[in-house]
C-alpha atoms as a PDB file:
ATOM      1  CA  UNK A   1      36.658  79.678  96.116  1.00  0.00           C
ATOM      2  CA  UNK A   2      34.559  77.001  98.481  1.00  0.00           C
ATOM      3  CA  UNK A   3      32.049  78.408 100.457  1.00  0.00           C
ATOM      4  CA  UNK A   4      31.976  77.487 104.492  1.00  0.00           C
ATOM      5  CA  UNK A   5      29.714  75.322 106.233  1.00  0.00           C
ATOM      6  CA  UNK A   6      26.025  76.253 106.083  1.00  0.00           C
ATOM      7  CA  UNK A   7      24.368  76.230 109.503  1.00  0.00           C
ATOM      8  CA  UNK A   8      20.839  77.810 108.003  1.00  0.00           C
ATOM      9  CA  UNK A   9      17.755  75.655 109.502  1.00  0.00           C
ATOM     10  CA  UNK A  10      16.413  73.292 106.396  1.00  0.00           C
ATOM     11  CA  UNK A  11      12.596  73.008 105.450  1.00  0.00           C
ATOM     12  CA  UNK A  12      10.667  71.025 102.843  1.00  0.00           C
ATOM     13  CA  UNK A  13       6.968  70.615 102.792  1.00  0.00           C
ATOM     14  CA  UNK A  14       5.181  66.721 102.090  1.00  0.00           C
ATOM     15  CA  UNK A  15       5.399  66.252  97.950  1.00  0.00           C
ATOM     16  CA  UNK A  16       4.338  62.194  98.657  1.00  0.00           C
ATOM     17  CA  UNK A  17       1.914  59.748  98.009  1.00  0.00           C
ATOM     18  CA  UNK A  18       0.243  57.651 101.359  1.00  0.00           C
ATOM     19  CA  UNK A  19      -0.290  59.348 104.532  1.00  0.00           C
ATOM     20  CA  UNK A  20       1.157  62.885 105.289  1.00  0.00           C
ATOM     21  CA  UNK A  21       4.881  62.189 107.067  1.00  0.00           C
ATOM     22  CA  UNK A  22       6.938  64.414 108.680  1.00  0.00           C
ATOM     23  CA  UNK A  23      10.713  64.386 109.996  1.00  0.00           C
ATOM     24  CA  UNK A  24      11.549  66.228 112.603  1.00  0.00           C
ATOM     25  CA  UNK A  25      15.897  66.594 112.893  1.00  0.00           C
ATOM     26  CA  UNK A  26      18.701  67.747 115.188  1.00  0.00           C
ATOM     27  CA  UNK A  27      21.767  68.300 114.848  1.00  0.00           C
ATOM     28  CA  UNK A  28      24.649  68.278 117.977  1.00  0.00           C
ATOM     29  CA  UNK A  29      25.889  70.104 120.596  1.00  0.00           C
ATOM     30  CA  UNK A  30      28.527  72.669 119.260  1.00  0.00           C
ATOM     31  CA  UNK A  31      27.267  71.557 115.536  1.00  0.00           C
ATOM     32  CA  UNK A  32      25.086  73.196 113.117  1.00  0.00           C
ATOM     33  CA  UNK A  33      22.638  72.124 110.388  1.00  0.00           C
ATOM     34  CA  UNK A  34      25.025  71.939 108.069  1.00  0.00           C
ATOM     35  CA  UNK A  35      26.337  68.095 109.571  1.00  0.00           C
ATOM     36  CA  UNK A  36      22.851  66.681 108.228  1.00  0.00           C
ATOM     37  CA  UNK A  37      22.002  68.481 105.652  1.00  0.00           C
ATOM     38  CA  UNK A  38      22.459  65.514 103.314  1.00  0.00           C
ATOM     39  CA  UNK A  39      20.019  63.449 105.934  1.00  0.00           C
ATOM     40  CA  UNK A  40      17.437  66.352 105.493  1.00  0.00           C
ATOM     41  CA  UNK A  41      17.726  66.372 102.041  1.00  0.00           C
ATOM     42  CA  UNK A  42      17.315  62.915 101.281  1.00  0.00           C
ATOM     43  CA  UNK A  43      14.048  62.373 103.702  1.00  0.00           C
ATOM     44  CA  UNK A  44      12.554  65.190 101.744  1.00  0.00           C
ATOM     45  CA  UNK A  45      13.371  63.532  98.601  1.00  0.00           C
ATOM     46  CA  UNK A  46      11.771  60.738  99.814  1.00  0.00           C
ATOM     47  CA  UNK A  47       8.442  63.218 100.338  1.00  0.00           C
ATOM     48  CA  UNK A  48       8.413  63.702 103.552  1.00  0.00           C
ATOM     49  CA  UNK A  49       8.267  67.285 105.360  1.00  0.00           C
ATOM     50  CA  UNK A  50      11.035  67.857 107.149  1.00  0.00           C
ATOM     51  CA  UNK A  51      12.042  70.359 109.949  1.00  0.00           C
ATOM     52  CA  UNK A  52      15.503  70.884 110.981  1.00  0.00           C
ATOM     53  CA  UNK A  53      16.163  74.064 112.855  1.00  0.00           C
ATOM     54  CA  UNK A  54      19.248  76.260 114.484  1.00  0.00           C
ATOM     55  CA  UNK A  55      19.565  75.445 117.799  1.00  0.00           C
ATOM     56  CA  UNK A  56      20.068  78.659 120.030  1.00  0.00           C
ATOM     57  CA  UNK A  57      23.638  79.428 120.457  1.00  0.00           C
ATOM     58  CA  UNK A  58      24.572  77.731 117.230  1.00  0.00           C
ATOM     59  CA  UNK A  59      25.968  78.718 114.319  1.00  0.00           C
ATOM     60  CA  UNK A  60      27.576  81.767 115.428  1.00  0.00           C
ATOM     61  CA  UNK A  61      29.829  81.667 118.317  1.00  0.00           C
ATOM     62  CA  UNK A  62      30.903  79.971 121.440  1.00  0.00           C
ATOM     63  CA  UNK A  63      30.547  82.549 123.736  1.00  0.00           C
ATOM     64  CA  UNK A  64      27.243  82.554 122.256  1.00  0.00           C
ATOM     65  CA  UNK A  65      26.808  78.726 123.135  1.00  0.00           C
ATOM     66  CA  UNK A  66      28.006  79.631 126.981  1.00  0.00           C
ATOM     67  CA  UNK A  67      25.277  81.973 127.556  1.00  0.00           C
ATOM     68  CA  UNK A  68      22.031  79.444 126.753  1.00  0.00           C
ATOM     69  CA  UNK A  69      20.391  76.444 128.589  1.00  0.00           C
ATOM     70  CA  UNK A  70      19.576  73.238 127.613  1.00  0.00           C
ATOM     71  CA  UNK A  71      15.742  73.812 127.606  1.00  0.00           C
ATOM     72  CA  UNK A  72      16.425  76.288 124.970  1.00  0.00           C
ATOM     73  CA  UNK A  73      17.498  73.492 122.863  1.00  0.00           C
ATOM     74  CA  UNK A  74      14.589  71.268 123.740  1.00  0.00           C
ATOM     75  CA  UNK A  75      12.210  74.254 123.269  1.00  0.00           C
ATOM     76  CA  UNK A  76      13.424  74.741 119.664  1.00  0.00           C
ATOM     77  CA  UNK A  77      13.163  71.151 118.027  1.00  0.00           C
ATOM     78  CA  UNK A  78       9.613  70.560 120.442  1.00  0.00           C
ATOM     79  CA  UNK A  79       8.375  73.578 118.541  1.00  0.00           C
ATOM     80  CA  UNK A  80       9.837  72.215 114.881  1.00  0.00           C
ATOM     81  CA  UNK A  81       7.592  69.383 115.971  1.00  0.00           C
ATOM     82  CA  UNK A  82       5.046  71.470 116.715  1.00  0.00           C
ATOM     83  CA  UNK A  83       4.994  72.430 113.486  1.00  0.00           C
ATOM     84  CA  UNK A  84       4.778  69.453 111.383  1.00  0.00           C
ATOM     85  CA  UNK A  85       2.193  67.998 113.617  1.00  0.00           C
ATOM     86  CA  UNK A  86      -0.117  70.256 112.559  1.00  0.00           C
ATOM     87  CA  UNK A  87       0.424  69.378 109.605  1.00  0.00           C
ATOM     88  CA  UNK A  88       0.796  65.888 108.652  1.00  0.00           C
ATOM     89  CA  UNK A  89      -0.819  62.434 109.943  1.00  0.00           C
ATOM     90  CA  UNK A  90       2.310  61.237 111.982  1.00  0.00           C
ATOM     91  CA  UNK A  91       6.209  62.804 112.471  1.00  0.00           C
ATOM     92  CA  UNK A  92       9.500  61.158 113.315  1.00  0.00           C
ATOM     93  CA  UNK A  93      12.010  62.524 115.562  1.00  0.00           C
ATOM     94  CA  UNK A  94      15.621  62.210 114.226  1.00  0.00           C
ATOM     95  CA  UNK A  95      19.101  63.759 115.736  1.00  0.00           C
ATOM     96  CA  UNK A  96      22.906  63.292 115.576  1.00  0.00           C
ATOM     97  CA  UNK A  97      24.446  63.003 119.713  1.00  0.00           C
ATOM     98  CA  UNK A  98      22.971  65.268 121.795  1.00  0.00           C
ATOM     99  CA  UNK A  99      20.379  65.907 118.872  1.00  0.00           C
ATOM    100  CA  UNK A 100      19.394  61.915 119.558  1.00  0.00           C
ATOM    101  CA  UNK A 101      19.088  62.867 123.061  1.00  0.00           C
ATOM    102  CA  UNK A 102      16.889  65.983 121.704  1.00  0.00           C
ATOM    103  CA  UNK A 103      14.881  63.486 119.374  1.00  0.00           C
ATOM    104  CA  UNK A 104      14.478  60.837 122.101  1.00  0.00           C
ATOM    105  CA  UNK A 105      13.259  64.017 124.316  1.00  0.00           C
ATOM    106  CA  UNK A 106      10.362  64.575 121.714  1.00  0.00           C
ATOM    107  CA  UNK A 107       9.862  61.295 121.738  1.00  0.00           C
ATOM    108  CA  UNK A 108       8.943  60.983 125.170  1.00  0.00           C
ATOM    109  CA  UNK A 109       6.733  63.737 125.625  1.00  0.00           C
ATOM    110  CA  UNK A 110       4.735  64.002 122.230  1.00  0.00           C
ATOM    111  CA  UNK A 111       3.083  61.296 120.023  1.00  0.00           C
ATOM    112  CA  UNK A 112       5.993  60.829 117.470  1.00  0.00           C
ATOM    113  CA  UNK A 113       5.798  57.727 115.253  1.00  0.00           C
ATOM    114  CA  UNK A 114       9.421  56.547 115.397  1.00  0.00           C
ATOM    115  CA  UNK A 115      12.708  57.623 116.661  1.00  0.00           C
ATOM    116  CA  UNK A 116      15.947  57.546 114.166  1.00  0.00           C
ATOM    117  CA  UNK A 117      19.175  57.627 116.012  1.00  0.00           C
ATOM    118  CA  UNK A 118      23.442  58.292 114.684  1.00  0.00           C
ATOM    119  CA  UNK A 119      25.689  57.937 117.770  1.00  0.00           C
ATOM    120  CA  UNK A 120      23.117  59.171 120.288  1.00  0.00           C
ATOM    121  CA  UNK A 121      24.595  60.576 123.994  1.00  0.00           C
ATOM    122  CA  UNK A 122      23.233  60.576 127.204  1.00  0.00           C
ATOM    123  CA  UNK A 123      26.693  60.222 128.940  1.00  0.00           C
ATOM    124  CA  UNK A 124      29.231  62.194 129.589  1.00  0.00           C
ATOM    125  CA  UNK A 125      32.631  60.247 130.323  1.00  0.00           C
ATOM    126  CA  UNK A 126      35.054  62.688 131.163  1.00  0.00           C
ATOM    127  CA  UNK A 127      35.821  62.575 135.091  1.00  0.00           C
ATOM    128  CA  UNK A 128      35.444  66.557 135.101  1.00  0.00           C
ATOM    129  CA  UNK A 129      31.572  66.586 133.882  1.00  0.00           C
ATOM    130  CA  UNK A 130      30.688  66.255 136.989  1.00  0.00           C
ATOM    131  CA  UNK A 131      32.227  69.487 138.639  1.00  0.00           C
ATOM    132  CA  UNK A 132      31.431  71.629 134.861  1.00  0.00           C
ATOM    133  CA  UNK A 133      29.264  73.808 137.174  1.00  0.00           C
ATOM    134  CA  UNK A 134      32.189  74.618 139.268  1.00  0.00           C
ATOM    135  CA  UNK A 135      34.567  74.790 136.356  1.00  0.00           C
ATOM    136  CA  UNK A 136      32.863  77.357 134.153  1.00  0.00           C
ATOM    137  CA  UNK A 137      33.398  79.955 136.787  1.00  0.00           C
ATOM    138  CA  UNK A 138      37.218  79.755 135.812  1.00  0.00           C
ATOM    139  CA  UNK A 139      37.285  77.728 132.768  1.00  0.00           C
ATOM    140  CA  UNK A 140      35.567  79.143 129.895  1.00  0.00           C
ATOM    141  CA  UNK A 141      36.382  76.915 127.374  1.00  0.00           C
ATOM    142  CA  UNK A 142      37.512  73.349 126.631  1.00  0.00           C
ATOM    143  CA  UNK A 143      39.291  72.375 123.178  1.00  0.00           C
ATOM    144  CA  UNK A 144      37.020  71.527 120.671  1.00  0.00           C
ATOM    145  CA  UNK A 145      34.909  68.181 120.273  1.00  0.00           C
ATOM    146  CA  UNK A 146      34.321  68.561 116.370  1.00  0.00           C
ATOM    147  CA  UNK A 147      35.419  66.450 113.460  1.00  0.00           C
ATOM    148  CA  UNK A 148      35.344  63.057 114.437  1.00  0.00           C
ATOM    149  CA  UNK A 149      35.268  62.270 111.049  1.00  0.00           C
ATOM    150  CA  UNK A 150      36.765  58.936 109.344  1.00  0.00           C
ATOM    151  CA  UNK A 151      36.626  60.271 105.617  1.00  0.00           C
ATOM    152  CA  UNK A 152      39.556  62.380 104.537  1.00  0.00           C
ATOM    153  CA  UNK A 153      38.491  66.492 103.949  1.00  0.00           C
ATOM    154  CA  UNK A 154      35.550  66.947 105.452  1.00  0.00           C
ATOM    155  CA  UNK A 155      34.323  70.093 108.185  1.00  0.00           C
ATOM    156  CA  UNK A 156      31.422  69.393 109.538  1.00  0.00           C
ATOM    157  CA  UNK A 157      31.328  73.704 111.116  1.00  0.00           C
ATOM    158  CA  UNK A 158      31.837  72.846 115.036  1.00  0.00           C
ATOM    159  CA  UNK A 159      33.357  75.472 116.753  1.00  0.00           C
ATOM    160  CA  UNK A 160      37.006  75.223 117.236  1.00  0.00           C
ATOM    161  CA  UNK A 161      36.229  75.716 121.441  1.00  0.00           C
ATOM    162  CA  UNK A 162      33.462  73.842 123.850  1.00  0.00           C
ATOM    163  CA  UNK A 163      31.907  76.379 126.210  1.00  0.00           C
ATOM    164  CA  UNK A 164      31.882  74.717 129.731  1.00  0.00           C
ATOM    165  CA  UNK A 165      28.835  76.499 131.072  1.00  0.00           C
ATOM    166  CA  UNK A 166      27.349  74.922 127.467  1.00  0.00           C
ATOM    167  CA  UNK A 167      28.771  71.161 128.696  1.00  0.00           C
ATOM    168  CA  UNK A 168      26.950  71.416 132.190  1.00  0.00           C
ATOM    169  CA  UNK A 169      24.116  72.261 130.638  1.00  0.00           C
ATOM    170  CA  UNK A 170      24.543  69.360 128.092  1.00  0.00           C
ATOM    171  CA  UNK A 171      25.387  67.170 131.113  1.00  0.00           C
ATOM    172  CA  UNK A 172      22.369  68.004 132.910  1.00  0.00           C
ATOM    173  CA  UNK A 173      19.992  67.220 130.030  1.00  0.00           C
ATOM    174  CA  UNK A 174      21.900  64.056 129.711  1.00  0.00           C
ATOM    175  CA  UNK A 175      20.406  62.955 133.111  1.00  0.00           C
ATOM    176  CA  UNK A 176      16.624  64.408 132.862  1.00  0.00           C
ATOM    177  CA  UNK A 177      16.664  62.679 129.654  1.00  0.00           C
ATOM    178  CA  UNK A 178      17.404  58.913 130.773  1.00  0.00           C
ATOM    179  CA  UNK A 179      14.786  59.193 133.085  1.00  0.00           C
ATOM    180  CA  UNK A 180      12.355  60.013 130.754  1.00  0.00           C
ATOM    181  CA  UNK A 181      13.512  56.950 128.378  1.00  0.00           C
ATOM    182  CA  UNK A 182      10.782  54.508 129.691  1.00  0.00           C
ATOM    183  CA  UNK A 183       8.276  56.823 128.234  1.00  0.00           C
ATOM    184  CA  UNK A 184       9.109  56.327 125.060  1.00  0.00           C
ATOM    185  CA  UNK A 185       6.764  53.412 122.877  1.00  0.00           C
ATOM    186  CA  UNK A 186       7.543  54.278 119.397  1.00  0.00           C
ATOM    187  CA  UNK A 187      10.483  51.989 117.709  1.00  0.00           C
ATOM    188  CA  UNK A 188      13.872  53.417 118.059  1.00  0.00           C
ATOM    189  CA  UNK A 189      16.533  52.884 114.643  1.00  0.00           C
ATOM    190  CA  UNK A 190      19.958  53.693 116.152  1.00  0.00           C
ATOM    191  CA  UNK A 191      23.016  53.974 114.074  1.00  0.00           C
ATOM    192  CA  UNK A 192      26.394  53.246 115.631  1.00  0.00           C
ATOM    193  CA  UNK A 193      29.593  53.754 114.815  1.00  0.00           C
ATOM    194  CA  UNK A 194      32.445  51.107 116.008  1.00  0.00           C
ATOM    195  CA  UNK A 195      34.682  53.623 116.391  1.00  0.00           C
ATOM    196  CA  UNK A 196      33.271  56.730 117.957  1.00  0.00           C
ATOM    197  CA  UNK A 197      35.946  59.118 119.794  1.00  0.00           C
ATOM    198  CA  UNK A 198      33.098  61.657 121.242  1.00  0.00           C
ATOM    199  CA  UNK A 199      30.117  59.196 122.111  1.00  0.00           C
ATOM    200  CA  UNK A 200      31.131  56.128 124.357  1.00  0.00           C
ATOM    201  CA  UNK A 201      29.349  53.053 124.464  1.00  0.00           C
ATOM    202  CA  UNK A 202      28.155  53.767 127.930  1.00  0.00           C
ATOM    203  CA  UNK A 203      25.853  55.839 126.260  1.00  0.00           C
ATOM    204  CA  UNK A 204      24.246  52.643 124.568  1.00  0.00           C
ATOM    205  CA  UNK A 205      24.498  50.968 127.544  1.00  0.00           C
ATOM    206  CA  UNK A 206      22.189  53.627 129.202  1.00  0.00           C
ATOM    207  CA  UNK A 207      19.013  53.552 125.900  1.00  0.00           C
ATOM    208  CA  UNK A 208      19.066  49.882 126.016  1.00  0.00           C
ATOM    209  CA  UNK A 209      18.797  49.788 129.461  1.00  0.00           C
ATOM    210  CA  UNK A 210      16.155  53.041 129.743  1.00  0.00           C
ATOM    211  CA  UNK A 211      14.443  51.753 126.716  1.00  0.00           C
ATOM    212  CA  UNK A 212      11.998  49.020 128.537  1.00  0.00           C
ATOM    213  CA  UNK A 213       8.463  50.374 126.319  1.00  0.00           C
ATOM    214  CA  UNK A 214      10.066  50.823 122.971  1.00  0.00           C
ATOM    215  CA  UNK A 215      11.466  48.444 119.768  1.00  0.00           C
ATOM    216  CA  UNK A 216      14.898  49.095 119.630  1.00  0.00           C
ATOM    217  CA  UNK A 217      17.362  48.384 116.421  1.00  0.00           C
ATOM    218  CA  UNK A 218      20.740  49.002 116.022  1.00  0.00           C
ATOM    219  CA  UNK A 219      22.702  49.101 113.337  1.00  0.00           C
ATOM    220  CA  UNK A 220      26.386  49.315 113.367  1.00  0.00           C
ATOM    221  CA  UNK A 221      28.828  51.507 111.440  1.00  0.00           C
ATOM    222  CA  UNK A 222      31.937  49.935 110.182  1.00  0.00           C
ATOM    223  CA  UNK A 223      33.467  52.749 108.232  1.00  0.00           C
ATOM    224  CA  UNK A 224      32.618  55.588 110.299  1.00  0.00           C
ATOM    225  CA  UNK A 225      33.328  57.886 113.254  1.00  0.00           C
ATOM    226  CA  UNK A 226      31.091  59.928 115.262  1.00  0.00           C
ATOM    227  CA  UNK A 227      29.760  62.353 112.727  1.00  0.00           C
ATOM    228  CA  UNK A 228      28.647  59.514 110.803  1.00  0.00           C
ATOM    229  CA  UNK A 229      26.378  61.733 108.390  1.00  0.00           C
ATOM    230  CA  UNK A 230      29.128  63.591 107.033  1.00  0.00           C
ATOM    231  CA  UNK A 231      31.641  59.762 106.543  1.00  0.00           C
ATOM    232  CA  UNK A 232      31.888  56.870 104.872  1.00  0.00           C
ATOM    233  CA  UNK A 233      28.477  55.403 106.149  1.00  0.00           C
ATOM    234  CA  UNK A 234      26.607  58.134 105.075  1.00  0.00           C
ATOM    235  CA  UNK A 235      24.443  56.891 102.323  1.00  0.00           C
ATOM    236  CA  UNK A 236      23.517  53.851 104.216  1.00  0.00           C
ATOM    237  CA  UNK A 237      22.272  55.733 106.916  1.00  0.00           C
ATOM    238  CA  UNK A 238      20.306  57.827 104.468  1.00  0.00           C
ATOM    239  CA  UNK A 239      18.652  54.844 102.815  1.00  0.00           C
ATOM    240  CA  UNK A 240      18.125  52.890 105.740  1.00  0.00           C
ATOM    241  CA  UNK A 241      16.400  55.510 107.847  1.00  0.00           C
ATOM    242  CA  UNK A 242      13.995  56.111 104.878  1.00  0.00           C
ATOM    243  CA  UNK A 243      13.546  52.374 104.382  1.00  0.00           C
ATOM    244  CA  UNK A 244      12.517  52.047 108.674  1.00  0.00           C
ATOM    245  CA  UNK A 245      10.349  55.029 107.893  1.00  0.00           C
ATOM    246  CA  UNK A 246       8.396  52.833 105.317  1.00  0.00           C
ATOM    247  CA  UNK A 247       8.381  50.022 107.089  1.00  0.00           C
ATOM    248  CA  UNK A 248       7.106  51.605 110.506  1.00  0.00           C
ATOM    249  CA  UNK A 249       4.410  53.308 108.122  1.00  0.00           C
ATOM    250  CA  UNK A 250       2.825  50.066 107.152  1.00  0.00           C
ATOM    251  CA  UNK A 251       3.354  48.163 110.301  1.00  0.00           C
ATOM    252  CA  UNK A 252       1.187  51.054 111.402  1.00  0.00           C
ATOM    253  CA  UNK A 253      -1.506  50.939 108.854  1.00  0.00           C
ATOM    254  CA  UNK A 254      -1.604  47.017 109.265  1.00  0.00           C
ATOM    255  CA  UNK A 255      -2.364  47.214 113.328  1.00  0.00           C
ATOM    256  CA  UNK A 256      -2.823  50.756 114.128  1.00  0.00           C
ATOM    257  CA  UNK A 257      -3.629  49.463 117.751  1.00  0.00           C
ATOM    258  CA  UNK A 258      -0.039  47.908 117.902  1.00  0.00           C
ATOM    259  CA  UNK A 259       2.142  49.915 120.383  1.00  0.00           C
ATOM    260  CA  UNK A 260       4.892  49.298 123.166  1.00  0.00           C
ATOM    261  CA  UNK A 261       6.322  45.673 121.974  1.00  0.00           C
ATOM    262  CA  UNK A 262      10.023  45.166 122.368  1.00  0.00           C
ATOM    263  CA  UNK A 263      12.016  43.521 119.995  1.00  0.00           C
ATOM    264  CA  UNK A 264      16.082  43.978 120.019  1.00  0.00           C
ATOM    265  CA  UNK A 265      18.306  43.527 117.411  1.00  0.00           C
ATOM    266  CA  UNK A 266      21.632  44.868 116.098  1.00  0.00           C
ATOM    267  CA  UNK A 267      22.848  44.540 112.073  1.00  0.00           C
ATOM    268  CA  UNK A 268      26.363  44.124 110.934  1.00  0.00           C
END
């Protein structure tokens, strides 16, 4: 017998050497822990603290989903960060879709020291987002978003409906958050999938275009769809983010005064 997904919040404290680092993760709308465990895991083997909690009206049920607000959401991964900043000398934000937009969010409006990215959103493309508020009074639910997953087998625990009142809230954090994206300095690792069924590229269009203060790198995912921490890509996204951790760490400690350049790329 296999048990189901796990949606508990992960924690690890720092067990490193150097300066006291902290990782701060979320996961996506209508998803659970449980689709980055593996990404938690492997920053805290790495020695960082890590924080990844349950957003509110995950985990359980739709319905549950329906009855929240996106500030909820924000309220519970600022306060994760919260946390580890009282705690260690500097703290990434991380996040999967709308827990990029979530991490970018943080980013923004507290001191992080680098943002790390998989298939960020901060658009929604389907022609009815607009009228969601409308629509929720009698549509309750939409089919579900879940799964975009390349590699054969795998749940990642979405639920099997999307809440509408839950998408209009989604959609209207979407749009406070771009306008907070020139506020955010620290550099930005984003890892993109080529195929990506959930997450357009008009929502890449929007960061590089919102991201005017900030480094920006992307890296592209071949082998992967939208949950990329759960496919084919997985690993590399686990080793890379640790490896721009590293590298931010002693670009820091070389020119501590060093903030706000831009420099774009994108990796194969």
């Amino acid at each position: 017998m296999t048990s189901g997904p796990d949606h508990s919040p992960f924690s690890s404290a720092f067990s490193g050497e150097g300066p006291r680092t902290g990782v701060v993760l979320s996961h996506g709308f209508t998803g659970s822990p449980h689709g980055l465990r593996a990404w938690a895991q492997a920053f805290a083997a790495a020695g960082f603290a890590v924080r990844m909690p349950l957003l509110p009206g995950h985990g359980t049920t739709w319905q549950e989903l329906a009855r929240t607000r996106w500030q909820q959401w924000h309220g519970a991964l600022d306060d994760a960060f919260l946390e580890l900043d009282a705690e260690c000398d500097q703290v990434f934000a991380a996040g999967l879709s709308m827990g990029g937009t979530l991490a970018l969010r943080v980013a923004a409006t507290r001191p992080v020291a680098g943002v790390l990215l998989v298939n960020p959103g901060l658009v929604i493309d389907d022609p009815r987002a607009p009228l969601a508020g409308l629509l929720k009074l009698v549509l309750k639910s939409t089919p579900s978003i879940g799964n975009d997953i390349l590699k054969a087998g795998v749940d990642e625990g979405a639920y099997a409906r999307t809440p509408v009142a839950a998408a209009h809230e989604l959609n209207k954090m979407f749009k406070d958050t771009v306008r907070l994206l020139p506020r955010v300095t620290a550099p930005v690792q984003v890892y993109r999938s080529t195929v990506d069924h959930v997450v357009s590229d008009a929502s890449m269009d929007v960061l590089r275009r919102g991201l005017s203060h900030a480094q920006l790198e992307v890296v592209r995912l071949e082998n992967s769809y939208h949950v990329a921490t759960l496919d084919n890509d997985a690993d590399r996204i686990f080793e890379g983010s640790v490896d721009f951790i590293r590298r931010v760490l002693q670009i820091t400690a070389a020119s501590p005064a060093r903030s706000g350049q831009e420099v774009r790329g994108e990796q194969a």
